[in-house]
N, C-alpha and C. Protein backbone atom coordinates (compact mmCIF):
# COMPACT_ATOMS: atom_id res chain seq x y z
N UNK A 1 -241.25 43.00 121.45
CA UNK A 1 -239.92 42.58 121.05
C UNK A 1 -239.74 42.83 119.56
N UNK A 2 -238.63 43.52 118.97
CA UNK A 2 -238.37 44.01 117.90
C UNK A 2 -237.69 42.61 117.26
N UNK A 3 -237.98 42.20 115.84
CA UNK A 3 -236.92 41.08 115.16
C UNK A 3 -235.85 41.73 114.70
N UNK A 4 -234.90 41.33 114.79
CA UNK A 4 -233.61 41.91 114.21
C UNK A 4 -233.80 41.84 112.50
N UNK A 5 -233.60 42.70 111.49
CA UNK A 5 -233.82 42.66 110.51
C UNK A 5 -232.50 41.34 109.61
N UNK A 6 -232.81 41.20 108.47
CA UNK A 6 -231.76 40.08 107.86
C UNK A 6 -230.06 40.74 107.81
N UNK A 7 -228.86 40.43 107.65
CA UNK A 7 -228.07 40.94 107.68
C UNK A 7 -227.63 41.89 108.93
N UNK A 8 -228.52 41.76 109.45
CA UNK A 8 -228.05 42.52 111.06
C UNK A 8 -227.05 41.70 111.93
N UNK A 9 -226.28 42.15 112.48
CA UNK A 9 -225.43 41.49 113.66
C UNK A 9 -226.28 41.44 115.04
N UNK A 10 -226.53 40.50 116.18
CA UNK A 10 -227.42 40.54 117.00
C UNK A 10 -226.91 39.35 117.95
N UNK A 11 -226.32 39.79 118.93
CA UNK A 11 -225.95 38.69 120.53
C UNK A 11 -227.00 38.13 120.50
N UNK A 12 -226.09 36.58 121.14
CA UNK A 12 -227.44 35.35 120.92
C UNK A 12 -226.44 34.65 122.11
N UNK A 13 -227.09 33.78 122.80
CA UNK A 13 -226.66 33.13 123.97
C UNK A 13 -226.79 31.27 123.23
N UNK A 14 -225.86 31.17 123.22
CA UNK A 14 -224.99 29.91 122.89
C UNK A 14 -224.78 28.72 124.13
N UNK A 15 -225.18 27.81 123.92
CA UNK A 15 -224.92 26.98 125.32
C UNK A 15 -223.55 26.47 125.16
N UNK A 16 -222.78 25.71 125.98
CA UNK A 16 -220.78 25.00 126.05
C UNK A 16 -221.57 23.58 124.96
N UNK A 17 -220.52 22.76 124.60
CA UNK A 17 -221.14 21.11 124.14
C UNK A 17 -221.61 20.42 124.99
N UNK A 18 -221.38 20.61 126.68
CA UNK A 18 -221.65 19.80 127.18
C UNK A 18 -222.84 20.27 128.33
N UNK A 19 -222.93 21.58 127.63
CA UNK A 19 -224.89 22.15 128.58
C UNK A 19 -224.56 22.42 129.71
N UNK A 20 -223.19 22.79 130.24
CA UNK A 20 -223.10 23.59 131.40
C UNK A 20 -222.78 24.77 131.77
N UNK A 21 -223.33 25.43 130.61
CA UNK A 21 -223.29 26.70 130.72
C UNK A 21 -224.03 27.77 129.11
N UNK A 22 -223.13 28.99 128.75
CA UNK A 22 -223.62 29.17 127.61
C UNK A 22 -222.66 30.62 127.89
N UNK A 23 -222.72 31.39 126.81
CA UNK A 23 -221.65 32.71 126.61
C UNK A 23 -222.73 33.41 125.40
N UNK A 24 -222.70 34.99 125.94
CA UNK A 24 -223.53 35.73 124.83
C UNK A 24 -222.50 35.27 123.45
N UNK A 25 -222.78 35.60 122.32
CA UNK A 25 -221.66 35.62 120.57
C UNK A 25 -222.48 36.34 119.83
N UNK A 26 -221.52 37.03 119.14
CA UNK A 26 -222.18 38.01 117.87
C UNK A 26 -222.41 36.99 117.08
N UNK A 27 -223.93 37.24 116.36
CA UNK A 27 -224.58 36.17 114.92
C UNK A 27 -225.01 37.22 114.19
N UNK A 28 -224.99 36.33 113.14
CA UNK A 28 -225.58 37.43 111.67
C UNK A 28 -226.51 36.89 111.50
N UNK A 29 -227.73 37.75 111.24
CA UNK A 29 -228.95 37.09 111.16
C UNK A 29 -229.10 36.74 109.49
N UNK A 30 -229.98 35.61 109.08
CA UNK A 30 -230.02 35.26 107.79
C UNK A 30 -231.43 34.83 107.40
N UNK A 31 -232.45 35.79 107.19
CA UNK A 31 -233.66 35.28 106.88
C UNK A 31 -234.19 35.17 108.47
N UNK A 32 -234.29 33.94 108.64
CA UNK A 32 -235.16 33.30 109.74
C UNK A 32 -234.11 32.38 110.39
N UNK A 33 -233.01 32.41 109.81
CA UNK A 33 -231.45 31.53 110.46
C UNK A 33 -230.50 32.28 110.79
N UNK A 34 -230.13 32.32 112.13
CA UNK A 34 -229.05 32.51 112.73
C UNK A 34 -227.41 32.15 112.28
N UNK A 35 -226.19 32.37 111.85
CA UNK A 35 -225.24 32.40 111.69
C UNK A 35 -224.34 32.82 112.98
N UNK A 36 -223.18 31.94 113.40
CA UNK A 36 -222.59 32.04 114.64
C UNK A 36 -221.03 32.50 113.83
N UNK A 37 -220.79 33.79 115.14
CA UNK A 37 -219.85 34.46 114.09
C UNK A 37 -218.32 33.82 114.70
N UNK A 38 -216.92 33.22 114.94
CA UNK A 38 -216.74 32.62 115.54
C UNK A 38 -215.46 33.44 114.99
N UNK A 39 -214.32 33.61 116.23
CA UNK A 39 -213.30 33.98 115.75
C UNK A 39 -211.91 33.36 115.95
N UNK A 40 -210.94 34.08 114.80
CA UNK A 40 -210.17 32.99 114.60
C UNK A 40 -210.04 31.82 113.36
N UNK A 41 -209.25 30.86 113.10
CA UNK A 41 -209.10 30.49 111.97
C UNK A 41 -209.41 29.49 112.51
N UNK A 42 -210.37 28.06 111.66
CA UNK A 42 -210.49 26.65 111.93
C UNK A 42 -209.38 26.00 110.74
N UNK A 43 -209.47 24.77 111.26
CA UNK A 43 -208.36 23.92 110.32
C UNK A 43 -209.42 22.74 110.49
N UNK A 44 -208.89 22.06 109.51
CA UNK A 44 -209.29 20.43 108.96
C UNK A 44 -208.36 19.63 108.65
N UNK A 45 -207.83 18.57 108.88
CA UNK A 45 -206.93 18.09 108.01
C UNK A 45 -207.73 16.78 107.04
């Protein structure tokens, strides 16, 4: 198994919040940490 190098983009299987299921998502790899790439705009108020 090859490691994805740092800054690489690399599908990662994500589970739902509530663990009944999961969906491949593009992540950016960071060192030895994963980054979840998520699309779309979030808000906060």
């Amino acid at each position: 198994m090859v490691s994805p190098a740092a800054g690489s983009v690399a599908l990662v299987t994500f589970p739902f919040s509530d663990l009944s299921g999961s969906k491949l998502r593009p992540a950016i790899v960071l060192d030895s940490v994963v980054a979840l790439l998520k699309g779309g705009a979030s808000h906060r108020d």
